[in-house]
PDB file of N, CA and C in Angstrom:
ATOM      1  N   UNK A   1       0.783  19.273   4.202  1.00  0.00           N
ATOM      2  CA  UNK A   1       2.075  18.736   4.583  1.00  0.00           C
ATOM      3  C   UNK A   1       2.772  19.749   5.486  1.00  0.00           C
ATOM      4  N   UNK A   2       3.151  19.026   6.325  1.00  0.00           N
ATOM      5  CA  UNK A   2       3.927  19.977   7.647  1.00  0.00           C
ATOM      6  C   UNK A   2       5.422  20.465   6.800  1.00  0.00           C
ATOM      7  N   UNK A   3       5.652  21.782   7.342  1.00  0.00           N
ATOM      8  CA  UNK A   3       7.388  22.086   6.872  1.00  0.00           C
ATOM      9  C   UNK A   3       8.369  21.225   7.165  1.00  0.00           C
ATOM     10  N   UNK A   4       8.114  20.634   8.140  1.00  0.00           N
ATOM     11  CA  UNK A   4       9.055  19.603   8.233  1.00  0.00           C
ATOM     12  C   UNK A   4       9.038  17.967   7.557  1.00  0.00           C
ATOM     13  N   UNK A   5       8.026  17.861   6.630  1.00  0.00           N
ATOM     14  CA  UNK A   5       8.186  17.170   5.938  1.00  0.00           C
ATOM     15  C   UNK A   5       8.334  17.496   4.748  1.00  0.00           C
ATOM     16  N   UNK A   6       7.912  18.686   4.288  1.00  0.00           N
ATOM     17  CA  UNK A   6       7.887  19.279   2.656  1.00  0.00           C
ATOM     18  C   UNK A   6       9.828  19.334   2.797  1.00  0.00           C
ATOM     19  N   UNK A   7      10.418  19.834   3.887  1.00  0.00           N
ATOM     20  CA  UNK A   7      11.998  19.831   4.008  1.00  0.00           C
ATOM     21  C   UNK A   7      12.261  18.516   3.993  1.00  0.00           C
ATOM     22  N   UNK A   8      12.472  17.587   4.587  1.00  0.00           N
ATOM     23  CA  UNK A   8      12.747  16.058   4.135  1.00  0.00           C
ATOM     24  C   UNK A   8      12.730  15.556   2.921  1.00  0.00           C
ATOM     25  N   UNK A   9      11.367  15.820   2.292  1.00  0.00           N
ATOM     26  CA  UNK A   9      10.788  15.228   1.007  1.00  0.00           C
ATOM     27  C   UNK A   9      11.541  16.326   0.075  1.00  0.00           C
ATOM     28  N   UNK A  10      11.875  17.260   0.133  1.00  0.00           N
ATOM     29  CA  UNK A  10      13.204  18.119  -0.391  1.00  0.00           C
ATOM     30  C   UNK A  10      14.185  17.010  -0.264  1.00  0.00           C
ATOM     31  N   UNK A  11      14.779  17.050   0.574  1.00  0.00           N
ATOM     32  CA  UNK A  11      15.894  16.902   0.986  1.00  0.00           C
ATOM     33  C   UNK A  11      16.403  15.342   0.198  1.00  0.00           C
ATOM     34  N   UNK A  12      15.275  14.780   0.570  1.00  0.00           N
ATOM     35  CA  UNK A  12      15.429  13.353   0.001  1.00  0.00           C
ATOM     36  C   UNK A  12      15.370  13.549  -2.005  1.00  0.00           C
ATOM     37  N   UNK A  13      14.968  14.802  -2.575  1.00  0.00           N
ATOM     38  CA  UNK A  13      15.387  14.917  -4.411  1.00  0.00           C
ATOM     39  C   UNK A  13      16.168  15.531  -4.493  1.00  0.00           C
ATOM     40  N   UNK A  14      16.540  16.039  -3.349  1.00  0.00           N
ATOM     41  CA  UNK A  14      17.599  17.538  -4.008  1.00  0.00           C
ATOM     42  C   UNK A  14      19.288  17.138  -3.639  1.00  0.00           C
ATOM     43  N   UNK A  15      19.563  16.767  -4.360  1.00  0.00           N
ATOM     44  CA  UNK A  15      21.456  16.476  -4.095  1.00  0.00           C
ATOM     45  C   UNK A  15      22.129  17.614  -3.500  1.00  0.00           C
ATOM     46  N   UNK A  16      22.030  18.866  -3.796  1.00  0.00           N
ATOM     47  CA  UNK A  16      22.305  20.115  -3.155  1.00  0.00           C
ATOM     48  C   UNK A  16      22.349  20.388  -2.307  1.00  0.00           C
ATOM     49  N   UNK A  17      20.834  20.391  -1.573  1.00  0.00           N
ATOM     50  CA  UNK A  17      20.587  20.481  -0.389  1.00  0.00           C
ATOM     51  C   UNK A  17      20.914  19.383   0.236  1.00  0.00           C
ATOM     52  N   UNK A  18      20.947  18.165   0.443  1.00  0.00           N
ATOM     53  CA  UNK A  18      21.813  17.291   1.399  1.00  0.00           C
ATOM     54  C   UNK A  18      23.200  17.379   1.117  1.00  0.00           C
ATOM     55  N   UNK A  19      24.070  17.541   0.379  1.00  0.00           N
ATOM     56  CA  UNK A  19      25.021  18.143   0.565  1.00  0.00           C
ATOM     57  C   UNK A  19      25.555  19.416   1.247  1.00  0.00           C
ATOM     58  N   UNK A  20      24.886  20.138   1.368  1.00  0.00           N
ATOM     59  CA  UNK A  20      24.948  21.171   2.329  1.00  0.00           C
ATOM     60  C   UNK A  20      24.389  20.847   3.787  1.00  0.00           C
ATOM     61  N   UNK A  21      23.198  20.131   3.733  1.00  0.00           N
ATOM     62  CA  UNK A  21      22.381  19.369   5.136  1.00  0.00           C
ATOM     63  C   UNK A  21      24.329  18.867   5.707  1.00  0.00           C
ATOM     64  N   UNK A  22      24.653  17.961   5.142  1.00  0.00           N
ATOM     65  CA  UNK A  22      26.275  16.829   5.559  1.00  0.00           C
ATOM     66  C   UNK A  22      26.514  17.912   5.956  1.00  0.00           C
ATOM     67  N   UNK A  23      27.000  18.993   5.655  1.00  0.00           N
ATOM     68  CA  UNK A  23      28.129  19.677   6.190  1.00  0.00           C
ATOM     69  C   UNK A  23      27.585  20.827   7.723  1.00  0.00           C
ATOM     70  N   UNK A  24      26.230  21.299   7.726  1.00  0.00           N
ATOM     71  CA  UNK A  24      25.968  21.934   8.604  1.00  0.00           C
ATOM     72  C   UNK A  24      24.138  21.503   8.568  1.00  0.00           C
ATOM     73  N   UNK A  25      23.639  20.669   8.817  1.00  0.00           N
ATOM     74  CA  UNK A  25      22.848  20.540   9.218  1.00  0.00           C
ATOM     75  C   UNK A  25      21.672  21.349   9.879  1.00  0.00           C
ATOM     76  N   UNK A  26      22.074  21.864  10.661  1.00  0.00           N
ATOM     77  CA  UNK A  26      21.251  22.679  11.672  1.00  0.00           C
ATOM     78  C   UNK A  26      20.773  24.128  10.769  1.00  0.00           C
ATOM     79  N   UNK A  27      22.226  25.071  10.372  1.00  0.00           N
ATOM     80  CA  UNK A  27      22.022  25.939   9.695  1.00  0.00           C
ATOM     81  C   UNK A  27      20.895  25.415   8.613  1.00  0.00           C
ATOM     82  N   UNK A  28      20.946  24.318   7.841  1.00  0.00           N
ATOM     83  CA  UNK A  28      20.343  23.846   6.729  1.00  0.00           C
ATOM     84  C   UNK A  28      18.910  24.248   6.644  1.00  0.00           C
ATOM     85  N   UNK A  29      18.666  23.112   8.191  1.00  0.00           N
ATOM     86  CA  UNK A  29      17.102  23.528   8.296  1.00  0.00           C
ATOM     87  C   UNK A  29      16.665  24.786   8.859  1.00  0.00           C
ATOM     88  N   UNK A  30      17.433  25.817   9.743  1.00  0.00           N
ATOM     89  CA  UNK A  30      16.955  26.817  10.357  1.00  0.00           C
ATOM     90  C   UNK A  30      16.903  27.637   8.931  1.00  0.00           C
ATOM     91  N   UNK A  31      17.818  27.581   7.790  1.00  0.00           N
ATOM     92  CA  UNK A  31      17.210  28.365   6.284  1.00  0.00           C
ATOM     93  C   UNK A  31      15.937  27.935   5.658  1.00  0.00           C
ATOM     94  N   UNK A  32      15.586  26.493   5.948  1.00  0.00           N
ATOM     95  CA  UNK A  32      14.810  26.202   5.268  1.00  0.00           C
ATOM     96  C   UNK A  32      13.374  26.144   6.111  1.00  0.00           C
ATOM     97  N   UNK A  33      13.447  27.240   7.282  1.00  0.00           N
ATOM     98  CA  UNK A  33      12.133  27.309   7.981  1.00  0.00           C
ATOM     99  C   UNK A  33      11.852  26.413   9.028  1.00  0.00           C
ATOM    100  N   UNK A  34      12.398  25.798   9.174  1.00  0.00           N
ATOM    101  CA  UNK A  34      12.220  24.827  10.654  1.00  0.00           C
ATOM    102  C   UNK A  34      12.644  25.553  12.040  1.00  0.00           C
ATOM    103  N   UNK A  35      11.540  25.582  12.968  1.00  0.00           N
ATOM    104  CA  UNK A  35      11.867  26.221  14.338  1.00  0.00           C
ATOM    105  C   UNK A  35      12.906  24.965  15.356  1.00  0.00           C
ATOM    106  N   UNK A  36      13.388  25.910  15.678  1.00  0.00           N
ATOM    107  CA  UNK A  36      14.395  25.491  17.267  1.00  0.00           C
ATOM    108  C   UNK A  36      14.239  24.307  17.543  1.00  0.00           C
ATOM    109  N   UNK A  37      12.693  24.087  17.938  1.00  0.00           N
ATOM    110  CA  UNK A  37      12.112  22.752  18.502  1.00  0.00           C
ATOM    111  C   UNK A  37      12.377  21.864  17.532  1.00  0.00           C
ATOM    112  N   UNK A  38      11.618  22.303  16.207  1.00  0.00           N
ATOM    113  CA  UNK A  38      12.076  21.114  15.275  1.00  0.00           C
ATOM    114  C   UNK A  38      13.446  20.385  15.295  1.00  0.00           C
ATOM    115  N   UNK A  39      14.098  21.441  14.878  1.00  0.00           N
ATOM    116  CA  UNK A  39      15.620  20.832  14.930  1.00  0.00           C
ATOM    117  C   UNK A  39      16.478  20.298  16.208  1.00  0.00           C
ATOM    118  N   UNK A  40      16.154  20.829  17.223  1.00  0.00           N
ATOM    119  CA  UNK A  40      16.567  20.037  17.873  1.00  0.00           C
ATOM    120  C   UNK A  40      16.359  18.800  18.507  1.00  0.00           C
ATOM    121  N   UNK A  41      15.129  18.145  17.801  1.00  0.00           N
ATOM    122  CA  UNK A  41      14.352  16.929  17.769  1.00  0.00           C
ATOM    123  C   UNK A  41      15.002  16.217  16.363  1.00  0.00           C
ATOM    124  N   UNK A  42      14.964  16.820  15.562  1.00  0.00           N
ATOM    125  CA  UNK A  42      16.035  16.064  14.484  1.00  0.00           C
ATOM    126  C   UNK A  42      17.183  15.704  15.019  1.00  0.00           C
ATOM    127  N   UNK A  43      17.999  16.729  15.702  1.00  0.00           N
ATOM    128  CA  UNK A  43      19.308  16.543  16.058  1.00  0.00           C
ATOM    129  C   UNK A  43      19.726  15.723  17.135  1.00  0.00           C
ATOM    130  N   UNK A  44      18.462  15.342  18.199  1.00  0.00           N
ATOM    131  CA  UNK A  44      18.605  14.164  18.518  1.00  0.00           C
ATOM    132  C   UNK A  44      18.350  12.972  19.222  1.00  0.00           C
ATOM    133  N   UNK A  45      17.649  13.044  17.373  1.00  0.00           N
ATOM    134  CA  UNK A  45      17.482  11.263  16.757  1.00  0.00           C
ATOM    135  C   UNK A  45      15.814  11.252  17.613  1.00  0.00           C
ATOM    136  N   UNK A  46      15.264  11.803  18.493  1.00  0.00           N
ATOM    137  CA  UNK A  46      13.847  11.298  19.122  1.00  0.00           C
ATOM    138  C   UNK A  46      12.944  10.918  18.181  1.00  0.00           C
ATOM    139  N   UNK A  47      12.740   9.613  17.433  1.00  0.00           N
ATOM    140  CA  UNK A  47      11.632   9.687  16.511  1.00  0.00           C
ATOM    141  C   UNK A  47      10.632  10.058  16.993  1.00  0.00           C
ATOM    142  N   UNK A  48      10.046   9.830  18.393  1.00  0.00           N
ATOM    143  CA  UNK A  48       8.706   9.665  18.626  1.00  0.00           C
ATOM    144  C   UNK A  48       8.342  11.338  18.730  1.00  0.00           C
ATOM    145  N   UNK A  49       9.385  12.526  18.793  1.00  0.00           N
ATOM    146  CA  UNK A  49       9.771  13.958  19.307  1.00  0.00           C
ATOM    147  C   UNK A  49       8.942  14.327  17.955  1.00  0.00           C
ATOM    148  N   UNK A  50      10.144  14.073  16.460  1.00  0.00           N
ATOM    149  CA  UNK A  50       9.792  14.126  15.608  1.00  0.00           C
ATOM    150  C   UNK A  50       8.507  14.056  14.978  1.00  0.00           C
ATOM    151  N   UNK A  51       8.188  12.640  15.087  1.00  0.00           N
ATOM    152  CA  UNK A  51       6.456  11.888  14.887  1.00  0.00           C
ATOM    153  C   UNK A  51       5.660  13.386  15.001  1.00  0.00           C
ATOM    154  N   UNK A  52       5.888  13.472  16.372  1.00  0.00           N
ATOM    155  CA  UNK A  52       4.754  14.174  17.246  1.00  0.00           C
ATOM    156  C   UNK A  52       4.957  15.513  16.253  1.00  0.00           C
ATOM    157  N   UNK A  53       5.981  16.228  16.219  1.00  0.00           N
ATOM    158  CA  UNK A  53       6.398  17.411  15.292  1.00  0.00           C
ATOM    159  C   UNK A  53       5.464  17.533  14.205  1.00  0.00           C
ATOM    160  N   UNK A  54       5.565  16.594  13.201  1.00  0.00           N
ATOM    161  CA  UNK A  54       5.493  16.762  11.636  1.00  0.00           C
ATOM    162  C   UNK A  54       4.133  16.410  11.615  1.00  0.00           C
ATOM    163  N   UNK A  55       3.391  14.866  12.812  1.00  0.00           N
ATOM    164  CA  UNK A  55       2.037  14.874  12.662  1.00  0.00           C
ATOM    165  C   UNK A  55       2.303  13.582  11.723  1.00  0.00           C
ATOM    166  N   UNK A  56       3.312  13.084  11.730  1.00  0.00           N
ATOM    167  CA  UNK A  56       3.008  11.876  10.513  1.00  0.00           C
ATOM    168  C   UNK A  56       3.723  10.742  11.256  1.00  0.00           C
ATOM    169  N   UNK A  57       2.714   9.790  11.829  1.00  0.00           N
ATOM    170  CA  UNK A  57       2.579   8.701  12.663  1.00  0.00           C
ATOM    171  C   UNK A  57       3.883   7.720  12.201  1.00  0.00           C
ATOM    172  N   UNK A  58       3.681   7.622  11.096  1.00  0.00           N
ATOM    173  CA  UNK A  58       4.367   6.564  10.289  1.00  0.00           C
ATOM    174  C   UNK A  58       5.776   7.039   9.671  1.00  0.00           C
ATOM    175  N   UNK A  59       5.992   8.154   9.889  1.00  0.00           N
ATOM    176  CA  UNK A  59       7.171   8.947   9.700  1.00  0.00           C
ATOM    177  C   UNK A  59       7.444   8.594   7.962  1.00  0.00           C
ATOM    178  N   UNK A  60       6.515   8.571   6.796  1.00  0.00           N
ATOM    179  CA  UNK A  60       6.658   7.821   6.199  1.00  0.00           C
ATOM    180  C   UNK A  60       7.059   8.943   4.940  1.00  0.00           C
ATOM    181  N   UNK A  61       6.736  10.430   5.451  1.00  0.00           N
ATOM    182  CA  UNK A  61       6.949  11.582   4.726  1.00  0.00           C
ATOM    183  C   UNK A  61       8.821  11.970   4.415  1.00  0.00           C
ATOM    184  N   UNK A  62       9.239  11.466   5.150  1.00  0.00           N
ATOM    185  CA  UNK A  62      10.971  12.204   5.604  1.00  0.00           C
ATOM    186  C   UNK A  62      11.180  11.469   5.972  1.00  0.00           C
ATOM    187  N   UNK A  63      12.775  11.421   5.578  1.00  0.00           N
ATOM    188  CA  UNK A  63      13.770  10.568   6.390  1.00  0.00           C
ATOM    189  C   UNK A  63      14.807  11.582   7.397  1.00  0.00           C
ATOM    190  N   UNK A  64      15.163  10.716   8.216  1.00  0.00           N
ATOM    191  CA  UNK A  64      16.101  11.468   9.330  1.00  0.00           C
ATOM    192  C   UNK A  64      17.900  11.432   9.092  1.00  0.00           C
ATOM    193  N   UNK A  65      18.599  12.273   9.029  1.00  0.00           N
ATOM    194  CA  UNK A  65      19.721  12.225   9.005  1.00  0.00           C
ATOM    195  C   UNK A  65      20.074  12.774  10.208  1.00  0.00           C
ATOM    196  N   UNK A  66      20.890  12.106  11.449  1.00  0.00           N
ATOM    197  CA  UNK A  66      20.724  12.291  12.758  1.00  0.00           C
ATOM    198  C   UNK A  66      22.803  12.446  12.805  1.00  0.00           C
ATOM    199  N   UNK A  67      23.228  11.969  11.981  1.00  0.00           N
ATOM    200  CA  UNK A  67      24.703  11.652  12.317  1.00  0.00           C
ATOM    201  C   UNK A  67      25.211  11.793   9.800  1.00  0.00           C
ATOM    202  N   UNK A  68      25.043  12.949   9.864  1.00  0.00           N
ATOM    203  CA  UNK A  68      25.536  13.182   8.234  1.00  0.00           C
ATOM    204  C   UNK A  68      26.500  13.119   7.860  1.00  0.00           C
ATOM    205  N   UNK A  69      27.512  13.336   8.711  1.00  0.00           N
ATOM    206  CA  UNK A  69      29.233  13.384   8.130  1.00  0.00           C
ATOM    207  C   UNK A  69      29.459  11.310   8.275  1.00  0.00           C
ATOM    208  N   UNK A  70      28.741  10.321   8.462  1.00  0.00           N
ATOM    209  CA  UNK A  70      28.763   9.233   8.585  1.00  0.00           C
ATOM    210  C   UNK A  70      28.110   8.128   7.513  1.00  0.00           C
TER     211      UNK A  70
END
């Protein structure tokens, strides 16, 4: 599993950590090991950027929070 999905698949059990993701996002994932590129393909919204990132076609590992304070 790519880091950027083991962080999603976090993100998606851990109440904590998306609560902190809402409020600063970026910081979130640059703690939790995600490079530059990553995040700024999270940040914005390119699924197909993403796809290509994590290696998982079906994006079926993580979900995207592109707009959190919403």
């Amino acid at each position: 599993m790519s880091n950027m999905s083991a962080f999603f698949t976090e993100l998606a059990t851990n109440a904590l950590l998306l609560e902190a993701y809402k409020l600063d996002p970026r910081a979130v994932m640059k703690s939790n090991g995600l490079t530059q590129e990553e995040i700024d393909a999270v940040m914005s919204g390119d699924k197909a950027r993403v796809s290509q990132l994590v290696g998982d076609k079906d994006m079926a590992m993580y979900m995207i929070i592109t707009n959190p304070t919403e």
